[in-house]
Protein backbone atom coordinates (compact mmCIF):
# COMPACT_ATOMS: atom_id res chain seq x y z
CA UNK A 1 -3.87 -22.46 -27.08
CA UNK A 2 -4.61 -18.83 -25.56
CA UNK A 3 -2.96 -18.00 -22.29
CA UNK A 4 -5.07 -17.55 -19.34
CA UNK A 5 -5.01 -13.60 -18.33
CA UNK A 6 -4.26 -12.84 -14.58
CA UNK A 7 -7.54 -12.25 -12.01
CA UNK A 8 -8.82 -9.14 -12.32
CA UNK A 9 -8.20 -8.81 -8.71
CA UNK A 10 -4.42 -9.32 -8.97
CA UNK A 11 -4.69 -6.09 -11.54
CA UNK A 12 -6.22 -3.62 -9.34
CA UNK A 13 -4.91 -0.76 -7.98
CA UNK A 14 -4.89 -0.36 -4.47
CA UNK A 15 -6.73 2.47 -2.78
CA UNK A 16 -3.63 3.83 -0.93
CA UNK A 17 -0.31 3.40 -0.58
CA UNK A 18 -0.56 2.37 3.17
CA UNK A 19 -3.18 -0.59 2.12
CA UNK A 20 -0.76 -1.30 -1.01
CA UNK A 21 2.22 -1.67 1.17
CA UNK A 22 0.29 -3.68 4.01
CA UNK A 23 -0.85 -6.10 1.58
CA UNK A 24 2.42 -6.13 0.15
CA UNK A 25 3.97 -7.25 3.27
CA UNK A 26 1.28 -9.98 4.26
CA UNK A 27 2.14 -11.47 0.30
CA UNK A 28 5.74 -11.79 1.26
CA UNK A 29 5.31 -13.00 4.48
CA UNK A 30 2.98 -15.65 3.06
CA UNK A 31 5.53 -16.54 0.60
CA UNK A 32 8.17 -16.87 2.26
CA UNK A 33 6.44 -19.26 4.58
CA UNK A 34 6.47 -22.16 1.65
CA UNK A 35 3.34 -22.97 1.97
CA UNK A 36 1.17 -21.73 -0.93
CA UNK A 37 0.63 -23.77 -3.45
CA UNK A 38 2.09 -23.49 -7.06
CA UNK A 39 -0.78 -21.87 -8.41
CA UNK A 40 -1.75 -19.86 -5.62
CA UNK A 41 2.01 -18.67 -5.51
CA UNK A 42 1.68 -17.06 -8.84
CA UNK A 43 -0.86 -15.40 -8.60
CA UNK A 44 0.56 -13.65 -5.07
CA UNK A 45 3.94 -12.93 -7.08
CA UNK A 46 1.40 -11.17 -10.29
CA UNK A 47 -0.43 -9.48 -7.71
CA UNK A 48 2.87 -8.17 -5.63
CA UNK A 49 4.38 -7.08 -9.03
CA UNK A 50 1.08 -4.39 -9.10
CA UNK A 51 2.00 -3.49 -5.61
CA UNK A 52 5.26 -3.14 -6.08
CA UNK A 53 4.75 -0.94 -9.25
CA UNK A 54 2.20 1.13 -7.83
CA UNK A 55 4.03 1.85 -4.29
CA UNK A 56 7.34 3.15 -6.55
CA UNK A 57 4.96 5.07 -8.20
CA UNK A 58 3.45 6.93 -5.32
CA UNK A 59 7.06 7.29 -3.52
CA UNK A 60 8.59 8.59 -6.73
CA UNK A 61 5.50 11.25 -7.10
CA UNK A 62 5.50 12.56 -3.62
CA UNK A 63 9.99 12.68 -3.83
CA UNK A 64 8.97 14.88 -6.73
CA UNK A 65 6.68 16.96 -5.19
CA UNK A 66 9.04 17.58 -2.38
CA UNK A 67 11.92 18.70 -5.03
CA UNK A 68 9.37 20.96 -6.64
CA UNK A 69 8.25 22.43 -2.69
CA UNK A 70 11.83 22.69 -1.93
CA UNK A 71 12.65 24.71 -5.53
CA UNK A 72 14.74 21.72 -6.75
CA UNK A 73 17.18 21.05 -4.16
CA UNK A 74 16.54 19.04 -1.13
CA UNK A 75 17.08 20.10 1.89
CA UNK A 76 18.04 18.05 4.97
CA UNK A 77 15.49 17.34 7.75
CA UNK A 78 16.09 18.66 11.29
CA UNK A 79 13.26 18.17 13.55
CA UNK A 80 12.69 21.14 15.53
């Protein structure tokens, strides 16, 4: 029997990171509240596994960017 592939809707990329991470939130919080059922609590854990991903991705990016700005070595912020 062939396995059933995840929505396409729990594979998309969100269109930001601030709508990734918002989403991301409202999953958990829905979660944690024990009331989804079985089913419907897969899917939100498949779907918070892209978030996840993709928000480590964009943090990770922009970290490197800053290294690269700063000439490799970060330097500590003091707001002015």
């Amino acid at each position: 029997m062939a396995k059933a592939s995840a929505p396409q809707a729990a594979l998309e990329a969100p269109p930001n990171y601030e709508t990734a991470l918002s989403e991301l939130e409202q999953l958990v919080s829905q979660m944690e509240s024990g009331q989804m059922p079985l089913d419907q609590l897969l899917g939100a854990y498949q779907r918070g596994a892209v978030l996840l991903a993709y928000c480590k991705d964009k943090l990770a990016a922009v970290e490197q960017q800053i290294k690269v700005l700063d000439e490799g070595a970060l330097k500590p912020w003091t707001p002015t």
